[in-house]
Protein backbone atom coordinates (compact mmCIF):
# COMPACT_ATOMS: atom_id res chain seq x y z
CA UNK A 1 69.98 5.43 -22.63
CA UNK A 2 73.36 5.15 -24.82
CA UNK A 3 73.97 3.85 -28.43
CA UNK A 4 76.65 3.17 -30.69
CA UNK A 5 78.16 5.89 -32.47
CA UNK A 6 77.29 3.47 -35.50
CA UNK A 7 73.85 3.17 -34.51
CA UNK A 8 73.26 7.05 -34.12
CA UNK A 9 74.60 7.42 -37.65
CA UNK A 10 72.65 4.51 -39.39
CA UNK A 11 69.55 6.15 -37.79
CA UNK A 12 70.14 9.66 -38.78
CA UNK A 13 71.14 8.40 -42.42
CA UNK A 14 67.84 6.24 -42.56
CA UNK A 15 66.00 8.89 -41.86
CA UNK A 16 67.84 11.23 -44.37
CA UNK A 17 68.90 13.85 -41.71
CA UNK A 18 72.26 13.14 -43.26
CA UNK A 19 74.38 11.30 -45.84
CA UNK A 20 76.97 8.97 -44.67
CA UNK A 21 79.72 10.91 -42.98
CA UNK A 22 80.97 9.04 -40.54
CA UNK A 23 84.35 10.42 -39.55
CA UNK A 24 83.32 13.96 -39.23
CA UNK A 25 80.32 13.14 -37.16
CA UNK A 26 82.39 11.09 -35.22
CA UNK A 27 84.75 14.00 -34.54
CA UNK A 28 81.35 15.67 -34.29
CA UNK A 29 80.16 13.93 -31.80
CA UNK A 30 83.69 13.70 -29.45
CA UNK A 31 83.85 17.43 -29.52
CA UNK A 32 79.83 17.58 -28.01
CA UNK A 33 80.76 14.80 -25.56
CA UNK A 34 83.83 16.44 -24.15
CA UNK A 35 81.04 19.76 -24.08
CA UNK A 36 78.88 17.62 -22.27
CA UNK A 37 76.14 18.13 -25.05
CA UNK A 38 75.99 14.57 -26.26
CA UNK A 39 75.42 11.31 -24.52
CA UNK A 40 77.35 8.62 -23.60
CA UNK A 41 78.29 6.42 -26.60
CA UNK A 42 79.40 2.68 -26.28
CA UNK A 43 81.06 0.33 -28.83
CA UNK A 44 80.28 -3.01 -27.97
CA UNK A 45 82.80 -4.22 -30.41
CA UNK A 46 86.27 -2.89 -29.61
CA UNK A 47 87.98 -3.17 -26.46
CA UNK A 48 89.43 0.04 -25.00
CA UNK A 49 93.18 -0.25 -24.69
CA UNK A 50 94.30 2.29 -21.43
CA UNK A 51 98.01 1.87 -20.97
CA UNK A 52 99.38 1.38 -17.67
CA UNK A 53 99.87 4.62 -15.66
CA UNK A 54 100.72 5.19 -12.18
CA UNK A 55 100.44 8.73 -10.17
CA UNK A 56 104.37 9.39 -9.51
CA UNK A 57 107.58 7.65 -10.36
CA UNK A 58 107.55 6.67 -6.45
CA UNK A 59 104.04 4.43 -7.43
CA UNK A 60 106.21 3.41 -10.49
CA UNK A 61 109.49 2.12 -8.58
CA UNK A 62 107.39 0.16 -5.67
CA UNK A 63 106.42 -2.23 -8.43
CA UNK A 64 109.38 -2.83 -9.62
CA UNK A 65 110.57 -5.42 -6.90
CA UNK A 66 107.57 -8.11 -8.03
CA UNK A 67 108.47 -7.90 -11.46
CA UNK A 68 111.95 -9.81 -11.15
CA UNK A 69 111.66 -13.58 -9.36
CA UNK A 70 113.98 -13.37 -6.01
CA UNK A 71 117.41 -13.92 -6.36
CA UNK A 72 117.23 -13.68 -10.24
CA UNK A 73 119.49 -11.09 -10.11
CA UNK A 74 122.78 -12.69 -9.00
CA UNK A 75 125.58 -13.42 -11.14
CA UNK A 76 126.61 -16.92 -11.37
């Protein structure tokens, strides 16, 4: 089963286990997760933005050739 981290707060607030704290239970919440003591939450809503990486600067530089059209690189 996984929820929202929204939905586990409205449901502890509605049933007056807590007020409305959402930042620290959020913080909460990441610190049992990384603990392994708390499920998985989703968020249907926001897209998770994961930068490009690449294992080594080798991994990096191989890519580098299909990123400039052929030829592209001449002077006139």
């Amino acid at each position: 089963m996984s929820a929202t981290l929204r939905q586990v707060v409205y449901r502890l607030v509605s049933e007056g286990v807590l007020a409305p704290v959402y930042r620290r239970l959020s913080a909460q919440l990441a610190h049992a997760r990384r603990e392994g003591r708390s499920p998985a939450l989703i968020d249907t809503v926001r897209a998770v933005h994961v930068p490009p990486a690449w294992p080594d600067a080798t991994a990096f530089v191989a890519l580098i050739p299909g990123w400039v059209p052929p030829g592209s690189h001449r002077r006139p």
